[in-house]
Protein backbone atom coordinates (compact mmCIF):
# COMPACT_ATOMS: atom_id res chain seq x y z
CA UNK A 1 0.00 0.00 0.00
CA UNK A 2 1.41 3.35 -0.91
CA UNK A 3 1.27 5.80 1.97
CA UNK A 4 3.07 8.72 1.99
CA UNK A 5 2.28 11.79 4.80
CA UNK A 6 3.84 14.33 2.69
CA UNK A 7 2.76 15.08 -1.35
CA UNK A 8 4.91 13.65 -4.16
CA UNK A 9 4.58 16.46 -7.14
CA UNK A 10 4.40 14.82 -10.41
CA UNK A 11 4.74 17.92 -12.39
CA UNK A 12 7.37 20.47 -10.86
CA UNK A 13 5.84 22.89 -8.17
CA UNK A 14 8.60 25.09 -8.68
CA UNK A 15 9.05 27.02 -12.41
CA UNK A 16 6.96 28.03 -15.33
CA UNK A 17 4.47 25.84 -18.05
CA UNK A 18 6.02 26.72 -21.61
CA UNK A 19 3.98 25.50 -24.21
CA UNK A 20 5.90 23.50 -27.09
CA UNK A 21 5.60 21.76 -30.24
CA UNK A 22 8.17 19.22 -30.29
CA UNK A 23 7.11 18.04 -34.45
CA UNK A 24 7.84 20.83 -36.91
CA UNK A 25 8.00 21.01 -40.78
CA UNK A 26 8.99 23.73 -42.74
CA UNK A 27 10.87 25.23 -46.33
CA UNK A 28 14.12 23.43 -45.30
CA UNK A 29 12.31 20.00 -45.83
CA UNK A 30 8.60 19.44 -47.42
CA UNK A 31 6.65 22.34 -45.07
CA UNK A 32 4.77 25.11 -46.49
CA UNK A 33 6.15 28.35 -44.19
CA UNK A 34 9.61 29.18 -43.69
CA UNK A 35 11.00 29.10 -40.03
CA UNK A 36 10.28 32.73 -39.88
CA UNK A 37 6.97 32.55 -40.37
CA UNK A 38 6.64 29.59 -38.30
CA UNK A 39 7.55 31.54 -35.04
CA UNK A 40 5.44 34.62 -35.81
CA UNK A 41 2.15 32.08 -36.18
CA UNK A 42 3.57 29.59 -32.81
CA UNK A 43 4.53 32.87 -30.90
CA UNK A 44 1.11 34.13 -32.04
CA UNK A 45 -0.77 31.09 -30.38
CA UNK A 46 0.91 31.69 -26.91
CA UNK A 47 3.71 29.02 -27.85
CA UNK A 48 7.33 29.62 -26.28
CA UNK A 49 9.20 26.53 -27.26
CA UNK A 50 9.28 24.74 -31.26
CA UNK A 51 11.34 22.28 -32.29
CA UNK A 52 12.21 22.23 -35.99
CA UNK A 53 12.50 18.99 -36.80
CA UNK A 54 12.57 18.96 -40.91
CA UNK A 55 13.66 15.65 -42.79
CA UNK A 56 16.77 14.38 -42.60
CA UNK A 57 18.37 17.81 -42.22
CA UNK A 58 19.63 19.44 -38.70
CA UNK A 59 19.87 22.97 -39.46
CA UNK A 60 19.89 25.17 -36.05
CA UNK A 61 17.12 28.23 -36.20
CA UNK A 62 19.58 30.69 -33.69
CA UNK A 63 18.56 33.46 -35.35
CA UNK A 64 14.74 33.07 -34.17
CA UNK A 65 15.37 32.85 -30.30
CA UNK A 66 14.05 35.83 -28.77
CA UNK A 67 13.04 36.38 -24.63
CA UNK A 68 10.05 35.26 -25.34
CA UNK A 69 10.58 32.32 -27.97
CA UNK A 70 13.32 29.44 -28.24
CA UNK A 71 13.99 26.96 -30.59
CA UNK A 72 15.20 23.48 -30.30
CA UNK A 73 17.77 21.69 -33.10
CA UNK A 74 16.01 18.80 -34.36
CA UNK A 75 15.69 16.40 -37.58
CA UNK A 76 13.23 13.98 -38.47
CA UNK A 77 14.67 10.25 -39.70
CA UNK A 78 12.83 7.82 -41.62
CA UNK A 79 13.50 4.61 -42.13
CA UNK A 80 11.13 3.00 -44.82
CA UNK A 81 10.69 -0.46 -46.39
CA UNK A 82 12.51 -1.38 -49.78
CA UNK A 83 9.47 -3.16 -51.81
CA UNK A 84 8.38 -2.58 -55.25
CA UNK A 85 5.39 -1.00 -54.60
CA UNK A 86 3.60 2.18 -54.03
CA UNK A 87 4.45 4.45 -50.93
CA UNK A 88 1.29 4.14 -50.06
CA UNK A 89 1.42 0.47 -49.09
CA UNK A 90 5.14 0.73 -47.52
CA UNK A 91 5.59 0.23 -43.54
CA UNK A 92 7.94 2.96 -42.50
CA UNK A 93 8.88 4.10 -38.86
CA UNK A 94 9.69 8.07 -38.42
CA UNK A 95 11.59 9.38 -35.10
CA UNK A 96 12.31 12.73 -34.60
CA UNK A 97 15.54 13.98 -32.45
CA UNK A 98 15.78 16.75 -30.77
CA UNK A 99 19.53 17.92 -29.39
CA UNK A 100 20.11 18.28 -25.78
CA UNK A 101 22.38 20.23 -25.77
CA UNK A 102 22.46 23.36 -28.06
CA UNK A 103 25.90 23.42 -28.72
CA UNK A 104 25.27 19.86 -30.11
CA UNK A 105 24.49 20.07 -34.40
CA UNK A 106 26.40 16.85 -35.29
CA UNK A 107 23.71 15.05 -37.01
CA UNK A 108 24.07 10.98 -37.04
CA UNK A 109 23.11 8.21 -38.99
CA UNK A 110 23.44 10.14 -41.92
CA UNK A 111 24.29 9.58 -45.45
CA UNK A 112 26.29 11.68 -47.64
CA UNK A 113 23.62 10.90 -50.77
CA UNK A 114 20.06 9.88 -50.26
CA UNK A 115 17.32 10.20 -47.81
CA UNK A 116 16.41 13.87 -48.33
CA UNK A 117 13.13 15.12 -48.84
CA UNK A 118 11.67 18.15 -50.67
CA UNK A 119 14.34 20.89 -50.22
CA UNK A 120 16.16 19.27 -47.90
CA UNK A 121 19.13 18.40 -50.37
CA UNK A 122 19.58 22.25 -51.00
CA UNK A 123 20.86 22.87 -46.98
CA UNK A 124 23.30 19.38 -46.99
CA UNK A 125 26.56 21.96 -46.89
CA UNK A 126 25.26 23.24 -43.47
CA UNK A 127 24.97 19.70 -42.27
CA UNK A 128 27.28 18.82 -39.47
CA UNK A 129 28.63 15.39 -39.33
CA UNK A 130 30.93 12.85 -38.43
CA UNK A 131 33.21 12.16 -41.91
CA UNK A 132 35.61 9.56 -40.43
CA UNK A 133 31.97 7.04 -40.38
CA UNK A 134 30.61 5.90 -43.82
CA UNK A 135 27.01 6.86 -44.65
CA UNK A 136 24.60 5.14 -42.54
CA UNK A 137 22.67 2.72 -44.79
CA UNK A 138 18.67 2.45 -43.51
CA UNK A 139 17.07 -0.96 -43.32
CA UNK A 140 13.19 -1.19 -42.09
CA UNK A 141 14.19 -3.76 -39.51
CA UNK A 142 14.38 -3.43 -35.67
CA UNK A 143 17.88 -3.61 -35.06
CA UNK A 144 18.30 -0.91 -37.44
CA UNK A 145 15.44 1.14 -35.63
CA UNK A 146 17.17 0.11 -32.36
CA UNK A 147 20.48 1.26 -33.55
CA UNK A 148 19.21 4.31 -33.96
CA UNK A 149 17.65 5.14 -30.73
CA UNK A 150 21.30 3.64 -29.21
CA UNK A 151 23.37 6.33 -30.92
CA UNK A 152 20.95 8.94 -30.56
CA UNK A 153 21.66 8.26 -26.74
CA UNK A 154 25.13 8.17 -27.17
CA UNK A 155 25.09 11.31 -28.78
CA UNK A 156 22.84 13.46 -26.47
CA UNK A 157 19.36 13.52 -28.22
CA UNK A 158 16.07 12.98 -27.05
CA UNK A 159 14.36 10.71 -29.61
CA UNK A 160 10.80 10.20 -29.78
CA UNK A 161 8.79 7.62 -31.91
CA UNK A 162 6.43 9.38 -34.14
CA UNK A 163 2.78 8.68 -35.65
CA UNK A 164 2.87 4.47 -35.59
CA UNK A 165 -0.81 4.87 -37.51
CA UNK A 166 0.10 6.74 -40.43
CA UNK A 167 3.31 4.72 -40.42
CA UNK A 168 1.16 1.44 -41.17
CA UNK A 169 2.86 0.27 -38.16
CA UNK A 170 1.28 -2.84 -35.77
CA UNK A 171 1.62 -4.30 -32.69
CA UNK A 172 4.25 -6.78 -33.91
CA UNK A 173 6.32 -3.54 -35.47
CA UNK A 174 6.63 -1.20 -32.96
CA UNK A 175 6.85 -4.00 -29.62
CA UNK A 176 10.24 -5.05 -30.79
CA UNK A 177 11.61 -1.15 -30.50
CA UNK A 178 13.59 -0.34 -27.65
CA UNK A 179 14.85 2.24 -25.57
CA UNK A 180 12.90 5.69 -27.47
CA UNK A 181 12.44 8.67 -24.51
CA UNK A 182 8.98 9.54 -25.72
CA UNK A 183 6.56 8.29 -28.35
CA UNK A 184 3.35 10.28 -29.54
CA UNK A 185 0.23 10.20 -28.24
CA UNK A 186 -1.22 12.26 -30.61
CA UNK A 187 -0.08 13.69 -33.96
CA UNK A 188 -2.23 16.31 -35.08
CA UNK A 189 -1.59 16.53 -39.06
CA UNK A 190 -2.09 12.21 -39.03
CA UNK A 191 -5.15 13.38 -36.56
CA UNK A 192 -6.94 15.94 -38.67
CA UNK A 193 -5.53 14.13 -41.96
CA UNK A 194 -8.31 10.70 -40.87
CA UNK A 195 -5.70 8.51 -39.52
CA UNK A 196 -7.08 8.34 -35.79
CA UNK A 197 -3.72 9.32 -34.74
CA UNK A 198 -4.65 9.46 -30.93
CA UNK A 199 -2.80 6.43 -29.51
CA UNK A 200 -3.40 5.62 -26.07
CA UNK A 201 -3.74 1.77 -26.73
CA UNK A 202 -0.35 1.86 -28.54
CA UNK A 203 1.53 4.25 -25.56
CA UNK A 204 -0.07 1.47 -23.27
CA UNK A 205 0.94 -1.83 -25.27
CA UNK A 206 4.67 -0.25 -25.23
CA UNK A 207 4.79 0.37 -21.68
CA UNK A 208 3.39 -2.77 -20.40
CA UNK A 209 5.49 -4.56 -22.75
CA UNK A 210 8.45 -2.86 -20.53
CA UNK A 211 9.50 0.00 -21.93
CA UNK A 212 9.44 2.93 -19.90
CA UNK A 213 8.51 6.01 -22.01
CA UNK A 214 7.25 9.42 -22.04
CA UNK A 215 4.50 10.49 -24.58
CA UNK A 216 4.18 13.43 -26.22
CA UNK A 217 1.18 15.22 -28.85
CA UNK A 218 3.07 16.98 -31.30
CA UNK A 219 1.66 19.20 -34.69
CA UNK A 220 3.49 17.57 -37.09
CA UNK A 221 2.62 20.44 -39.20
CA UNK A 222 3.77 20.86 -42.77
CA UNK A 223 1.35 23.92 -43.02
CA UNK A 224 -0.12 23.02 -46.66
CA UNK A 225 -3.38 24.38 -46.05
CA UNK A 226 -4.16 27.87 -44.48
CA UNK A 227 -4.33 28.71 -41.18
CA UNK A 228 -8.28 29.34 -41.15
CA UNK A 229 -8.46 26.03 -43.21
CA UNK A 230 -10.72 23.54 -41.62
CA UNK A 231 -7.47 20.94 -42.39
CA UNK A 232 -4.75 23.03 -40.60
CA UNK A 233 -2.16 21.01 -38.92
CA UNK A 234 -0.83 23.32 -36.39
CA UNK A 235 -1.77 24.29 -32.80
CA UNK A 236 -3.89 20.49 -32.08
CA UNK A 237 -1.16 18.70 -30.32
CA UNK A 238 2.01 20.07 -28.07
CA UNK A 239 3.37 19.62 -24.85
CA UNK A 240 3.52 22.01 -21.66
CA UNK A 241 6.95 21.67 -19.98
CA UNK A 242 7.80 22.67 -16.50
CA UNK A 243 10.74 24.37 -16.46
CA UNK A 244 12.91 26.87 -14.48
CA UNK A 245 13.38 29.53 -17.79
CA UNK A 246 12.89 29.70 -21.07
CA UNK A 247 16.13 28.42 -21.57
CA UNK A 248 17.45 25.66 -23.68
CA UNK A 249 19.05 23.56 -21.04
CA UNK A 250 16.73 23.95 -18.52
CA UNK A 251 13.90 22.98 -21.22
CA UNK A 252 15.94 20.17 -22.67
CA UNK A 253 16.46 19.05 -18.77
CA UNK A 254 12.86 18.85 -18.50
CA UNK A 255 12.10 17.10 -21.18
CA UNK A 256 14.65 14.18 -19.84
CA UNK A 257 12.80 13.99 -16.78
CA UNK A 258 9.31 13.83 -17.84
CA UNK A 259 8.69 17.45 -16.60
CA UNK A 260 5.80 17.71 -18.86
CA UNK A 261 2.60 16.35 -19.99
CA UNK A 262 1.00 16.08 -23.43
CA UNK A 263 -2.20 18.06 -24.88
CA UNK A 264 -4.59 18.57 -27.90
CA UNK A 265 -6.40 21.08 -25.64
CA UNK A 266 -6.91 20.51 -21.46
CA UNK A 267 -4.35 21.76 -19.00
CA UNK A 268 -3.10 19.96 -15.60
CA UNK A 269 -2.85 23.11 -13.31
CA UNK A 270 -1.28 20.86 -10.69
CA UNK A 271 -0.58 16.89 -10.41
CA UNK A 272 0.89 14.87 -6.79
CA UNK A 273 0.62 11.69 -5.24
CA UNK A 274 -0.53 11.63 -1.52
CA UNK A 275 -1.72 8.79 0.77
CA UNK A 276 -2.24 6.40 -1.74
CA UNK A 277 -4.10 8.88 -4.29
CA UNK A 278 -3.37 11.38 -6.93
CA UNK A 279 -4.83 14.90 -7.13
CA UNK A 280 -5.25 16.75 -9.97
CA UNK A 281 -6.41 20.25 -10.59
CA UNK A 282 -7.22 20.75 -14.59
CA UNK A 283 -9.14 23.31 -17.24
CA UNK A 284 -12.96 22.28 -17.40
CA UNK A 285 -13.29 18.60 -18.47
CA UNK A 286 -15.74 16.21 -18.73
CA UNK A 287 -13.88 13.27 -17.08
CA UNK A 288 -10.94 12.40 -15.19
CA UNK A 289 -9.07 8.52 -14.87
CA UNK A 290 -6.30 6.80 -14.06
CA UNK A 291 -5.04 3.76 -16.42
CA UNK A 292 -2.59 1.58 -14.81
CA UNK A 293 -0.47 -1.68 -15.89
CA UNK A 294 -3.75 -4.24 -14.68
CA UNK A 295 -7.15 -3.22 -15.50
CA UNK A 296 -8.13 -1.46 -13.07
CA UNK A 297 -9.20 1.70 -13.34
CA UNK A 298 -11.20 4.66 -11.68
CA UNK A 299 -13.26 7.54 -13.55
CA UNK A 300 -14.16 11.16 -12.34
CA UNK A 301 -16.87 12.96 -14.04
CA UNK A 302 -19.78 15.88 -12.70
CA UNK A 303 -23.47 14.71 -12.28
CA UNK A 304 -25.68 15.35 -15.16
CA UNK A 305 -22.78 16.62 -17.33
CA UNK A 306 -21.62 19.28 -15.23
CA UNK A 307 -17.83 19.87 -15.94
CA UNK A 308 -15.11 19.30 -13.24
CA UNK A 309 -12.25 20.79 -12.32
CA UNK A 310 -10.08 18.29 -10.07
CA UNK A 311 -9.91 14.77 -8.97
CA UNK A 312 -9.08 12.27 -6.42
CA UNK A 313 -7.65 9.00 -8.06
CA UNK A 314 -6.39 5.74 -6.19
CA UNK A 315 -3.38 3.96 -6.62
CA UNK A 316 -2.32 0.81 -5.22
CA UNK A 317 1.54 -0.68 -5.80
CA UNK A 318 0.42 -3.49 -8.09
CA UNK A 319 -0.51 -0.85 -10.63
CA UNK A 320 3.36 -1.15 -11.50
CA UNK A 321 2.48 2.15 -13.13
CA UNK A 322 -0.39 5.03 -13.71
CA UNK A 323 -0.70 7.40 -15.65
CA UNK A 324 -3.73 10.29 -15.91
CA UNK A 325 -5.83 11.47 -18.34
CA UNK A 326 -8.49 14.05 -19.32
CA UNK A 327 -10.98 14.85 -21.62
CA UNK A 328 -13.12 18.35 -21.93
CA UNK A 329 -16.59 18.79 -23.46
CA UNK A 330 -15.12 18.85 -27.18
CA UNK A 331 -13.28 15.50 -27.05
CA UNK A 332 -9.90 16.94 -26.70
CA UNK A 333 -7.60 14.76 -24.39
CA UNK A 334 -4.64 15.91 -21.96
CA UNK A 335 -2.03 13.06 -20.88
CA UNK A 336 -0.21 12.69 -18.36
CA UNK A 337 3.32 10.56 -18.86
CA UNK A 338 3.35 7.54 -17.37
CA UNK A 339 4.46 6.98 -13.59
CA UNK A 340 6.19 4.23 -12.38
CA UNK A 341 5.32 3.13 -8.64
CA UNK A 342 9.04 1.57 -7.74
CA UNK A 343 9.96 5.23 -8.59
CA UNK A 344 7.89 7.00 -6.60
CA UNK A 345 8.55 5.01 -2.92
């Protein structure tokens, strides 16, 4: 039985909520808006933190970072299946990596040659990498996927698995990855674009299967459409972080611990574990529950559809771990990451 006198925060009492979007396409790969015009519209929509995260290519954005507005070095990779047949019917899993360090713009696992998309073979003289290793050669298989999360590690990036739906990826794809900080709960261009990118069953299979991830909702915007366009793909998914200052170490830092939890719309105000139960204050919602390892869960909703604003949630040690979510009168779910018990007594 968990009992604990004093509260365990789950999110950070101390700092500041920065809202982020940690999936970002724009000219420098296959997006519609240039990185300039990206900030203006995130900056716009009350957003402090984006990662640009274009194909293939890690070109730093240094020139956007403001008081107000930082940017994280990132790059998408891809790794797709070689078969004769339309793209359409090819398993591919994406990943994007985002440095943790902003000194750090060597990209890896690249290759000299192929592998860039839309302009991103115009930037490959800004490209940073090692030239003493021979181009990196992709293979849709699982070691090659797992190789790739391993150096990624090795070389100080925060790697998250991206849009499994889209991807045509199953059960049997993704449960032989390993070792990925974060995968996505929600991707909001696969989401508005019909592929029922909301993947809480997925983010659930993973951890139970034993990996011990974060999850993240992310835009994934290429902005093709316009902004008042019933199909725009930015501002649906993003993360709040908990951080100290809008800086990039201490938001990096953050993102390493799990300092954050993942939106298309709700916000946790405030998140701890006390006597065996978690509290949570939130924006109007519908519902509240806890998911866990087992089965067992517990729901929190008004009478007669009134809206609520916190919750009281049990938790018992063989939940081996819980994790919370939310869901407000339009549909629109907030995540928590999930917790592990062992790691909390």
């Amino acid at each position: 039985m968990i009992t604990k006198n004093s509260k365990t925060y789950l999110l950070p009492q101390a700092g500041n909520f920065y809202k982020a979007n940690l999936h970002c396409h724009s000219t420098v790969s296959d997006g519609k808006l240039s990185p300039e015009e990206l900030k203006k519209i995130y900056k716009d929509e009350g957003y402090s933190v984006v990662a640009f995260t274009d194909h293939d290519v890690l070109v730093p954005h240094d020139d956007l970072r403001d008081e107000e507005f930082l940017p994280l070095h990132g790059y998408e990779l891809e790794i797709t299946e070689e078969k004769a047949l339309d793209f359409r019917f090819l398993k591919t899993a994406h990943m994007t990596l985002v440095a943790l360090d902003e000194n750090n713009l060597t990209q890896i696992c690249y290759h000299r040659e192929k592998y860039f998309i839309g302009n991103g073979a115009k930037y490959r003289g800004e490209i940073k990498f090692d030239k003493s290793l021979p181009d990196f050669e992709r293979k849709y298989t699982p070691e090659c996927v797992n190789e790739v999360v391993k150096t990624a590690h090795e070389k100080g990036f925060f790697i998250t698995y991206c849009h499994p739906c889209w991807s045509l990826e199953n059960y049997n794809d993704y449960m032989n990855y390993h070792g990925f900080d974060a995968m996505e709960i929600y991707n909001n261009a696969s989401g508005v674009g019909g592929f029922g990118e909301y993947n809480a069953k997925i983010y659930d299979d993973m951890l139970r299967g034993g990996e011990k991830l974060f999850c993240v909702a992310t835009d994934d915007n290429h902005n093709v459409h316009s902004i008042k366009h019933l199909m725009n793909d930015s501002f649906g998914g993003f993360v709040m972080i908990k951080a100290e200052a809008l800086e990039y170490g201490d938001i990096t830092s953050a993102l390493k611990r799990g300092d954050f939890y993942a939106s298309q719309g709700p916000q946790f105000f405030d998140l701890y574990l006390k006597d065996g139960f978690v509290y949570a204050s939130f924006s109007p919602c519908v519902t509240a529950y806890i998911s866990c390892a087992n089965r067992r869960t517990h729901v929190v909703c008004g009478e007669m559809g009134e809206l609520i604003t916190e919750a009281k949630l049990p938790v018992t040690e063989d939940d081996v771990y819980f994790r919370v979510t939310i869901t407000d009168k339009r549909g629109r779910h907030a995540n928590t990451r999930a917790y592990f018990i062992k790691d909390l007594i």
